[in-house]
N, C-alpha and C. Protein backbone atom coordinates (compact mmCIF):
# COMPACT_ATOMS: atom_id res chain seq x y z
N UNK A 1 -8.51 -37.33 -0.43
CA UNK A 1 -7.37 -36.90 -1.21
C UNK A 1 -6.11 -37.08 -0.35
N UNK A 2 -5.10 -37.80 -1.07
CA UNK A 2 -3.80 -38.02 -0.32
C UNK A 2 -2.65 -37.01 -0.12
N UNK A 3 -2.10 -36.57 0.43
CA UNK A 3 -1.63 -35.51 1.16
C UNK A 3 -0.68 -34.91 -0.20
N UNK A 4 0.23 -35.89 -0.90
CA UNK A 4 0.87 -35.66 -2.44
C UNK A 4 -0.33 -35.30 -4.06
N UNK A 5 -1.20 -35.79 -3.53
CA UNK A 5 -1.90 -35.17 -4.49
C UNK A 5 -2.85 -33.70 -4.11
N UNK A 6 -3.14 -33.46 -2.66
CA UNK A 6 -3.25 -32.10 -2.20
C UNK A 6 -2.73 -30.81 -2.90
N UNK A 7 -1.12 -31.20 -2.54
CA UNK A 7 0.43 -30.18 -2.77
C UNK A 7 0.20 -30.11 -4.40
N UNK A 8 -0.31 -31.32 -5.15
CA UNK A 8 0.23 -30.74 -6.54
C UNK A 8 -1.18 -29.92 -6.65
N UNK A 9 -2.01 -30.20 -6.46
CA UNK A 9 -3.39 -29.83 -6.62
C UNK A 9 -2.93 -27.95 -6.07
N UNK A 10 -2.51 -27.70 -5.33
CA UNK A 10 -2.41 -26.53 -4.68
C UNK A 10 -1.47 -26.29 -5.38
N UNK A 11 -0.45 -26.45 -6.11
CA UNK A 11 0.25 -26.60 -6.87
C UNK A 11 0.00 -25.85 -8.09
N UNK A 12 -0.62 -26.09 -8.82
CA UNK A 12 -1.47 -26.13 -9.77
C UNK A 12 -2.43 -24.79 -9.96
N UNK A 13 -2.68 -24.27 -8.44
CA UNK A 13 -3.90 -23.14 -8.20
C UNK A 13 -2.83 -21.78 -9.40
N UNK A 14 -3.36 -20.94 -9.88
CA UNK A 14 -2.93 -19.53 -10.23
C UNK A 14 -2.91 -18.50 -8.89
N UNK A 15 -1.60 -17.85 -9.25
CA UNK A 15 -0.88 -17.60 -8.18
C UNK A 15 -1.34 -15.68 -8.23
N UNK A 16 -1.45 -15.04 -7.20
CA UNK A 16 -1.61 -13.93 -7.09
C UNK A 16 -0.89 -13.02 -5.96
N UNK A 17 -0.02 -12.12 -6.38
CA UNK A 17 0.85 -11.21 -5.53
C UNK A 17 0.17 -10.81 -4.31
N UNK A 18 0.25 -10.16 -3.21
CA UNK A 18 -0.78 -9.47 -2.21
C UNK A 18 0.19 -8.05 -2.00
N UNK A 19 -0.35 -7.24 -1.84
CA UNK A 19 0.74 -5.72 -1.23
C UNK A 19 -0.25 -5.18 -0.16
N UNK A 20 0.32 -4.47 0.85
CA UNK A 20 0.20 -3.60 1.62
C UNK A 20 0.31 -2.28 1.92
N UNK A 21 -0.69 -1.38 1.83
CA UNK A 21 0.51 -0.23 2.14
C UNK A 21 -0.40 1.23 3.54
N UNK A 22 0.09 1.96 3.72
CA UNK A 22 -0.81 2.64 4.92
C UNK A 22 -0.59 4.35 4.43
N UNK A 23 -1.64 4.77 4.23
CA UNK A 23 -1.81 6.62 3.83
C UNK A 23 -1.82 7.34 4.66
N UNK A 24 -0.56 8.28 4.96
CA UNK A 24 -0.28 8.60 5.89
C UNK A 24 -0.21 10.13 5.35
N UNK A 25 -0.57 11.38 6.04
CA UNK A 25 -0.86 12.78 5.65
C UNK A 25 -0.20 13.85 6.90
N UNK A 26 -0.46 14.65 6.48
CA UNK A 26 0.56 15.59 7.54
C UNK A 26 -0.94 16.80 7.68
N UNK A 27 -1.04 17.38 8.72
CA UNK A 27 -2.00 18.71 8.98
C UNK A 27 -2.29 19.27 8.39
N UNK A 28 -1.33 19.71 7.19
CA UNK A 28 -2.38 20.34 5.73
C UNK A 28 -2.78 19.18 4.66
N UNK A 29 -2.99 18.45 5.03
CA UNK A 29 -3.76 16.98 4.20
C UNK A 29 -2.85 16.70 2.92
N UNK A 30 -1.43 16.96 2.78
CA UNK A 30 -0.75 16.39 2.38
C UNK A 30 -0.38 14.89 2.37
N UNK A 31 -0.05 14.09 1.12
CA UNK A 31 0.45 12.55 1.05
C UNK A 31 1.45 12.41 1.31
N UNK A 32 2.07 11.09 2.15
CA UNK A 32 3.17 11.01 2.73
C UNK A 32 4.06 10.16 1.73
N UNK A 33 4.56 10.40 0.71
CA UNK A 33 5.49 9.73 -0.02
C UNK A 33 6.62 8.90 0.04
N UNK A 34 7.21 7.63 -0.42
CA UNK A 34 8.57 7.59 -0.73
C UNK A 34 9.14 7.00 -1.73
N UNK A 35 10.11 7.23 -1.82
CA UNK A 35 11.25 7.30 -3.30
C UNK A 35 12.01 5.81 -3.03
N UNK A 36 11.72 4.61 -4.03
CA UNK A 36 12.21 3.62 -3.97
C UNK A 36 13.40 3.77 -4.37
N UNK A 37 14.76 2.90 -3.93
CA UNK A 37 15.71 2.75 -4.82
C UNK A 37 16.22 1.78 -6.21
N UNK A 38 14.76 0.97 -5.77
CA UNK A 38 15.18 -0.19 -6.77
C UNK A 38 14.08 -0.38 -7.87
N UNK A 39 13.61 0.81 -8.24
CA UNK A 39 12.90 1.53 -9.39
C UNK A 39 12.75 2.59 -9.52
N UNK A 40 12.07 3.18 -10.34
CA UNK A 40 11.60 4.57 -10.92
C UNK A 40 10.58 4.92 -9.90
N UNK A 41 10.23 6.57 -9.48
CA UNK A 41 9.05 6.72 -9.09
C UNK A 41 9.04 6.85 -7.56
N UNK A 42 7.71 6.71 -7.23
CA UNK A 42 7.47 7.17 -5.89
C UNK A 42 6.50 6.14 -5.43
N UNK A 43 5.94 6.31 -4.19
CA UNK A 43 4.86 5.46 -3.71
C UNK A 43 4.59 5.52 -2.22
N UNK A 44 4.22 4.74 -1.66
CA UNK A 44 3.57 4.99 -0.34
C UNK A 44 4.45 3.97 0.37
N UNK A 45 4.52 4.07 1.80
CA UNK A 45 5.31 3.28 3.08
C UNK A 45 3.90 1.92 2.43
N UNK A 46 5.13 0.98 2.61
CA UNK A 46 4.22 -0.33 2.41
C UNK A 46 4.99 -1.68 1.28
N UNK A 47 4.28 -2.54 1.16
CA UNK A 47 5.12 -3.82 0.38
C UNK A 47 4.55 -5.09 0.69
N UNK A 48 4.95 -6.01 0.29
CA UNK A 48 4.58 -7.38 -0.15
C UNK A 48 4.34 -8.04 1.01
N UNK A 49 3.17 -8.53 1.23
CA UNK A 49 2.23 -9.16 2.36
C UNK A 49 3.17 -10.75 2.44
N UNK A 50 3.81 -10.66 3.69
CA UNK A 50 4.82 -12.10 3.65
C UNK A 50 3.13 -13.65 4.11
N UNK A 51 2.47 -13.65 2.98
CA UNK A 51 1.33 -14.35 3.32
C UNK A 51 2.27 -15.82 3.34
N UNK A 52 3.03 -16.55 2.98
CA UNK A 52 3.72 -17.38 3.05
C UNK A 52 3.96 -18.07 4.67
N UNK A 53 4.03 -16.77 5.50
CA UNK A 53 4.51 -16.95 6.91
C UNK A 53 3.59 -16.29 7.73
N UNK A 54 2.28 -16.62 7.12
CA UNK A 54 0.70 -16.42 8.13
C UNK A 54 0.29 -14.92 8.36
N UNK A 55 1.19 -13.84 7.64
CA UNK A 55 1.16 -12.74 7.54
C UNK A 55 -0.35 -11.99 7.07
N UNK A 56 -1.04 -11.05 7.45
CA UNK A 56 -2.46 -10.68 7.20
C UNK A 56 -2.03 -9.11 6.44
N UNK A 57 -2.82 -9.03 5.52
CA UNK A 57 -2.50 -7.51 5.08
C UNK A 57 -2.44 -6.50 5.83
N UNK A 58 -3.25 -6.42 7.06
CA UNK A 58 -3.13 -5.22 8.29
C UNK A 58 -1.68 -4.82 8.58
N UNK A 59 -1.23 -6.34 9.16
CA UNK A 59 0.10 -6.55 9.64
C UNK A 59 1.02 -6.68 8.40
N UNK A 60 1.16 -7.13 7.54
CA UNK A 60 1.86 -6.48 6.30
C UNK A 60 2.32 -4.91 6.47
N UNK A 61 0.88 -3.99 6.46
CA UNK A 61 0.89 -2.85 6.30
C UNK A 61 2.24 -2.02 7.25
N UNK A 62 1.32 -2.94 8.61
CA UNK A 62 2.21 -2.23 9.32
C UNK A 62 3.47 -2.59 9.64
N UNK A 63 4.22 -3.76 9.59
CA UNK A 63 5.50 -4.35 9.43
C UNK A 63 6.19 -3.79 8.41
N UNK A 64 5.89 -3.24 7.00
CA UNK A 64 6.38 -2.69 6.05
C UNK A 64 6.70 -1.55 6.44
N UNK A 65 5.43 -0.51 7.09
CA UNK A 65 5.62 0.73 7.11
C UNK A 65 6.49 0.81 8.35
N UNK A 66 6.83 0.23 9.48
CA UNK A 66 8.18 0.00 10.49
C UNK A 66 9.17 0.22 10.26
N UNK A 67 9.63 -1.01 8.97
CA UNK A 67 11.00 -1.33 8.18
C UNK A 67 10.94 -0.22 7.79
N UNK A 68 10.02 0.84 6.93
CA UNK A 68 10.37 1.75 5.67
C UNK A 68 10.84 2.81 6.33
N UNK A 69 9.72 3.68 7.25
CA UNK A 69 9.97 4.51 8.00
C UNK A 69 10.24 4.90 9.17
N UNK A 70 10.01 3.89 9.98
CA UNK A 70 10.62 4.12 11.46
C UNK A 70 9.29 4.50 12.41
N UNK A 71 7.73 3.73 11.66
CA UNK A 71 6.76 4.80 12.47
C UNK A 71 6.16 3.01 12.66
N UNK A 72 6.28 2.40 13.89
CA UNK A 72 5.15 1.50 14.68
C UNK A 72 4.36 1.78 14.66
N UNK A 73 2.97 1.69 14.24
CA UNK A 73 1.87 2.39 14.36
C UNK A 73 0.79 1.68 14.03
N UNK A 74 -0.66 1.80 15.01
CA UNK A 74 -2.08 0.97 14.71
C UNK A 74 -2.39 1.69 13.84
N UNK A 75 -3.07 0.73 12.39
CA UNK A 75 -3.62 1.54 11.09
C UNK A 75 -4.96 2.01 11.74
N UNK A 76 -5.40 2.61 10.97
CA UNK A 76 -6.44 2.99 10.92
C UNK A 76 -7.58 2.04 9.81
N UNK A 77 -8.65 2.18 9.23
CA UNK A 77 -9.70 1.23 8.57
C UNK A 77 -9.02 1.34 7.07
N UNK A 78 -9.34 0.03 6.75
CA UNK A 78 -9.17 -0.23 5.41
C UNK A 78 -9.98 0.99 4.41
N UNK A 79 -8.85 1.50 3.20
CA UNK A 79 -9.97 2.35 2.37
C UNK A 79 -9.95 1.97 1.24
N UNK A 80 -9.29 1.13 0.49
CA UNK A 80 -9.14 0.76 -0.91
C UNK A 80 -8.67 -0.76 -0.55
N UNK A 81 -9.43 -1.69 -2.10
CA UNK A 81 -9.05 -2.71 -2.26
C UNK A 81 -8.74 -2.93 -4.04
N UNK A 82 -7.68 -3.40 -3.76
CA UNK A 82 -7.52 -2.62 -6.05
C UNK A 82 -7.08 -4.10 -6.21
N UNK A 83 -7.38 -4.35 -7.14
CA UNK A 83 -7.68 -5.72 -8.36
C UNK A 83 -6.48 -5.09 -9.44
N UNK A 84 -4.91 -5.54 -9.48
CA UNK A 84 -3.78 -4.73 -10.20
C UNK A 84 -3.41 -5.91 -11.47
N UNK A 85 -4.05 -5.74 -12.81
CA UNK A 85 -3.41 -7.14 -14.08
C UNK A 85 -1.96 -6.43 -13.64
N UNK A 86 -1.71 -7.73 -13.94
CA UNK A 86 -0.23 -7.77 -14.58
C UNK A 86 0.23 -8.03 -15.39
N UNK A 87 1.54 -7.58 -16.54
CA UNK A 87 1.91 -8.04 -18.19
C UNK A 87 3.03 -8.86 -17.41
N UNK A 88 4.06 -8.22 -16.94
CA UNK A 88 5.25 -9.03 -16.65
C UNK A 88 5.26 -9.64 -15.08
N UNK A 89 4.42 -9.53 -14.59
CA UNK A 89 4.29 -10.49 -13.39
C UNK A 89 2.83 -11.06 -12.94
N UNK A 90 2.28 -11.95 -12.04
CA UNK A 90 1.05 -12.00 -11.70
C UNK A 90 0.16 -10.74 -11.15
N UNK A 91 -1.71 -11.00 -11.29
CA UNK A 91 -1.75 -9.90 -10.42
C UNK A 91 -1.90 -9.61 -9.47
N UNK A 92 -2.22 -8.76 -8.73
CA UNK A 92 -1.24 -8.18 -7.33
C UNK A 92 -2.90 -7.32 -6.69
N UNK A 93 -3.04 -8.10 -5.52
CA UNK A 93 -4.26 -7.29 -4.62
C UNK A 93 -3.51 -6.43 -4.02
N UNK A 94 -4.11 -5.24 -3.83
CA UNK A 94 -3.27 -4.13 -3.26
C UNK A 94 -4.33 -3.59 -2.28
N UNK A 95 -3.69 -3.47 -0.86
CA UNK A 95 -4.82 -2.97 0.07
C UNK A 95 -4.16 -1.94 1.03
N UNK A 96 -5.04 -0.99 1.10
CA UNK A 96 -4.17 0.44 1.88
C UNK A 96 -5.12 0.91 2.92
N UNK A 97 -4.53 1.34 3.87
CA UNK A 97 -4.92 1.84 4.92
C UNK A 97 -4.86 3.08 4.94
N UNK A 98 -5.67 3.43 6.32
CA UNK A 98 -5.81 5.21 6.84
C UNK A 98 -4.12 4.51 7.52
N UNK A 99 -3.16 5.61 7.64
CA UNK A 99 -2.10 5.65 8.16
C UNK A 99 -2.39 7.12 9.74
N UNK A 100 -3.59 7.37 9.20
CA UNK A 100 -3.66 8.64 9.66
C UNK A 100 -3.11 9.60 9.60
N UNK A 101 -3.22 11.05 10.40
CA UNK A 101 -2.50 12.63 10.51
C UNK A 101 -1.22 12.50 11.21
N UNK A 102 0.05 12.55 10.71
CA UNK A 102 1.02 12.19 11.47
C UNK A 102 1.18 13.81 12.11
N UNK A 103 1.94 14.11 13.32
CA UNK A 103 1.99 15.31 13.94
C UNK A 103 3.57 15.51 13.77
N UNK A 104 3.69 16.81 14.40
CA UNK A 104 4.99 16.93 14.21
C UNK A 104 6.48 15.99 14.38
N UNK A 105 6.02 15.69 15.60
CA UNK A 105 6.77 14.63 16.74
C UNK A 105 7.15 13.09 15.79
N UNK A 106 5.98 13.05 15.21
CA UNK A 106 5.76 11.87 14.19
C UNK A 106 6.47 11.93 12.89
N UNK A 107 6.56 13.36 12.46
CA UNK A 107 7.17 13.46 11.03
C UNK A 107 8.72 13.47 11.49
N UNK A 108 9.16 13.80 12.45
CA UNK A 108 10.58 13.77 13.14
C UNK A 108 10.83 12.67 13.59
N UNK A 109 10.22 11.98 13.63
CA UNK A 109 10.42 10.22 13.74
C UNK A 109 10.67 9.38 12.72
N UNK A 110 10.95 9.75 11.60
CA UNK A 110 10.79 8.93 10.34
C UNK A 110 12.01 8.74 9.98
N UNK A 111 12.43 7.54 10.17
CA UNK A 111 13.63 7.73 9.41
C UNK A 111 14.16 6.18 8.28
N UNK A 112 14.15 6.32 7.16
CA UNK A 112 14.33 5.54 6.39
C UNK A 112 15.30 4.62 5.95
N UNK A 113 14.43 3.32 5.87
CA UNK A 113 15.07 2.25 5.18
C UNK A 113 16.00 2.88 4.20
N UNK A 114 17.44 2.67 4.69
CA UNK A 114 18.51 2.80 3.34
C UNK A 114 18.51 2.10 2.42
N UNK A 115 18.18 0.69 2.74
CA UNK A 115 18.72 -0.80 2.11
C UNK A 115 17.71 -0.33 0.89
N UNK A 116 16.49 0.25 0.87
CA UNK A 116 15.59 0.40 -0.02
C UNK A 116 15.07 1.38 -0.70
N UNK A 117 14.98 2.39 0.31
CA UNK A 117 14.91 4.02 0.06
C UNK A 117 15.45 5.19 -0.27
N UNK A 118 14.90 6.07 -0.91
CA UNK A 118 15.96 7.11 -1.07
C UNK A 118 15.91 8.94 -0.07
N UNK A 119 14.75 8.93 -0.41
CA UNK A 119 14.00 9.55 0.64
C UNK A 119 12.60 9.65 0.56
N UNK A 120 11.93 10.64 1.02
CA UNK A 120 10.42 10.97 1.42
C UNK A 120 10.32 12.14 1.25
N UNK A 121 8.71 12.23 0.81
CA UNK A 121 8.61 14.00 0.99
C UNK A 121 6.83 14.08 1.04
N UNK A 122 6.34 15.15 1.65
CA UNK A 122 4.77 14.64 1.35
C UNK A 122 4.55 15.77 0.02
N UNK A 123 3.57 15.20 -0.34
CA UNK A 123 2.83 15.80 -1.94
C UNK A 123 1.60 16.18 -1.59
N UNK A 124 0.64 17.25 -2.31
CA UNK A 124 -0.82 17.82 -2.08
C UNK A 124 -1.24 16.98 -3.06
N UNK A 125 -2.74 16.42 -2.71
CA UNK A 125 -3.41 15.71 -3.41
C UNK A 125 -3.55 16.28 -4.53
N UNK A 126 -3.60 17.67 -5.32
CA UNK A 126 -4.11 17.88 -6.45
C UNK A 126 -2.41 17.72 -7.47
N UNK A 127 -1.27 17.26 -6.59
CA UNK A 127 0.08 17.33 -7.28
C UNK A 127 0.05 15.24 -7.25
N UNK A 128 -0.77 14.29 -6.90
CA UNK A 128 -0.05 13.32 -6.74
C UNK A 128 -0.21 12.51 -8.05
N UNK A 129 -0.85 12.34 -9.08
CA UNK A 129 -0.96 11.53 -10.11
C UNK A 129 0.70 12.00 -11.18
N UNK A 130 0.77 13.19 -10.62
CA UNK A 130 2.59 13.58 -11.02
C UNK A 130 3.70 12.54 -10.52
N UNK A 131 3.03 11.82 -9.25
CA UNK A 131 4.42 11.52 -8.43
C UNK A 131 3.81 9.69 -8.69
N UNK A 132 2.49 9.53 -8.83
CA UNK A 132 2.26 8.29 -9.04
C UNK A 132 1.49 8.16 -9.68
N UNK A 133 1.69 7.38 -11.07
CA UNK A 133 1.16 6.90 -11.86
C UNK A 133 0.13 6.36 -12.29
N UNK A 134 -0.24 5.87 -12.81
CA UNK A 134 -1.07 4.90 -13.01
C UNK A 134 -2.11 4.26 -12.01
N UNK A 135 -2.43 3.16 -11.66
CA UNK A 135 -3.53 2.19 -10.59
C UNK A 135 -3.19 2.77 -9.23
N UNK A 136 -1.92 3.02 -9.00
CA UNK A 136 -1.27 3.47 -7.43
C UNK A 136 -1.78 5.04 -7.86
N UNK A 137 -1.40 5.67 -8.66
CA UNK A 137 -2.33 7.07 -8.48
C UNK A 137 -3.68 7.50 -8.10
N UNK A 138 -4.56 6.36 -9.26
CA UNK A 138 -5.99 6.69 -8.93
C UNK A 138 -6.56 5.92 -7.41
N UNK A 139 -5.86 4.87 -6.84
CA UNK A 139 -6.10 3.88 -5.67
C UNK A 139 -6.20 5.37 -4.71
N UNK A 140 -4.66 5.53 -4.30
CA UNK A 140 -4.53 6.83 -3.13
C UNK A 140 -5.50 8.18 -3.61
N UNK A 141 -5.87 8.64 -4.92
CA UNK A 141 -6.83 9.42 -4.62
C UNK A 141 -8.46 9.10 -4.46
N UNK A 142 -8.66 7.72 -5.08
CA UNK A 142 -9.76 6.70 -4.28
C UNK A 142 -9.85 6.82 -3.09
N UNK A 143 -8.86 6.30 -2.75
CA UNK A 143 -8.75 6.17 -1.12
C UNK A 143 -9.04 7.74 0.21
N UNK A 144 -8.56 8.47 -0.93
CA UNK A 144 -8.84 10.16 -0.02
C UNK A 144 -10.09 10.63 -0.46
N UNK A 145 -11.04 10.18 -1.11
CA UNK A 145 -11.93 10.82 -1.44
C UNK A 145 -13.03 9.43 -0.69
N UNK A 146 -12.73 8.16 -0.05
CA UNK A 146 -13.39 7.30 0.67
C UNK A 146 -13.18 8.58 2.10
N UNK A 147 -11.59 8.49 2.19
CA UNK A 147 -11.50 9.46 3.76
C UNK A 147 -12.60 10.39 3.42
N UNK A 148 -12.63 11.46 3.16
CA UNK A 148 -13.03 13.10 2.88
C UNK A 148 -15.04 12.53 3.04
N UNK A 149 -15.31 11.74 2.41
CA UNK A 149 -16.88 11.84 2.25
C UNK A 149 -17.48 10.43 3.09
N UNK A 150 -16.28 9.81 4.16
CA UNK A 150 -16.67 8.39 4.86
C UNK A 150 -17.41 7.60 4.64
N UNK A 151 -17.05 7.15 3.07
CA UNK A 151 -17.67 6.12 2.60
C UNK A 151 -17.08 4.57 3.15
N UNK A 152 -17.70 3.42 2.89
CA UNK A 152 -17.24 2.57 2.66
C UNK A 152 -15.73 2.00 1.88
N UNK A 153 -14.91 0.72 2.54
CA UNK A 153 -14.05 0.87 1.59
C UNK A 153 -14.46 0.68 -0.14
N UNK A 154 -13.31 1.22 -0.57
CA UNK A 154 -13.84 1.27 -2.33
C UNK A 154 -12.95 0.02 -2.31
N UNK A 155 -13.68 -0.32 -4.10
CA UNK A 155 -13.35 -1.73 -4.59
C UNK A 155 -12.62 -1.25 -5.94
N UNK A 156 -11.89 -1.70 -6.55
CA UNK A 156 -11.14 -0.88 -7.59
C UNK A 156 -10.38 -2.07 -8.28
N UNK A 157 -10.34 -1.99 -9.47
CA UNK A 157 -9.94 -2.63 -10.71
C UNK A 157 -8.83 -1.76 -11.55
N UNK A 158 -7.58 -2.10 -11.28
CA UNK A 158 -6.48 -1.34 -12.18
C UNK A 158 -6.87 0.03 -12.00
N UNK A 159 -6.92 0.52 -10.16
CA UNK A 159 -7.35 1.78 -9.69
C UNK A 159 -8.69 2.53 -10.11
N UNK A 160 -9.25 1.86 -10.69
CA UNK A 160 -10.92 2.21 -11.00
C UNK A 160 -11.94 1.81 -10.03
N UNK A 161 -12.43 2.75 -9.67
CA UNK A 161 -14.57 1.68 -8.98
C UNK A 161 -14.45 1.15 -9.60
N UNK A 162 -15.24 -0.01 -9.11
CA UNK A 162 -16.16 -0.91 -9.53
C UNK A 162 -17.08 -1.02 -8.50
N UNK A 163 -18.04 -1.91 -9.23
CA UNK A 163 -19.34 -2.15 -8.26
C UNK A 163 -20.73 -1.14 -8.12
């Protein structure tokens, strides 16, 4: 195959979003939240895997969560992998990390992306399907109930098990 018919051929493939993001909790097992500015809602430190420029979802995770909050930090193990349709855009693999127990020192370290953010606040797991919706709701309480009983990562379809 000649190098122009490769490109259209790859060309051609159906295209799929990638996101990143890292779950980060405070000593009373609170979720570490934040408030986008350039939508509705809430969500977790994290964002769009620059796979374009050899970028890996780990490093996504944690390059996002840098920019967002001000916390450098080695993730911890993958706990969710969510399969997200999309109506008005493609769909979007979404993969989240243990962010781990941030400590005091750590929560006083945070300080947020303006260009994007509005602020942060952490939420109790039995308050978060209030603050997030839909696939991102059931993913992060997927994902805390992989932490809590150290399962394997979960596999999830529009925030559902599967498998």
């Amino acid at each position: 195959m000649t190098t122009p018919d490769f490109a259209t051929y790859i060309a051609s493939l159906p295209r799929v979003l990638a996101g990143a993001a890292a779950l980060f909790r405070d000593a009373e097992g609170r979720v570490l939240l934040v408030e986008p500015n350039y939508r509705d809602g809430w969500a977790l430190p994290g964002g769009t895997i620059e796979s374009d420029d050899g970028e890996t979802p780990r490093q996504g995770a944690r390059r996002e969560t840098a920019e967002e909050i001000g916390l450098d930090r080695e993730l911890g193990r993958l706990l969710a992998v969510d399969w997200v349709h999309g109506t008005a855009r493609p769909p979007l693999v979404a993969y989240l990390y243990d962010g781990g127990v941030l400590s005091p020192e750590d929560i006083k370290a945070i300080r947020l992306q303006e260009e994007e953010l509005l602020s942060w606040r952490f939420v109790a797991p039995a308050d978060l399907l209030d603050h997030l919706p839909g696939a991102t709701g059931r993913r992060v309480v997927a994902a805390l109930d992989a932490l809590e009983n150290g399962s394997e990562t979960v596999e999830l379809e529009n925030g559902h098990r599967v498998g």
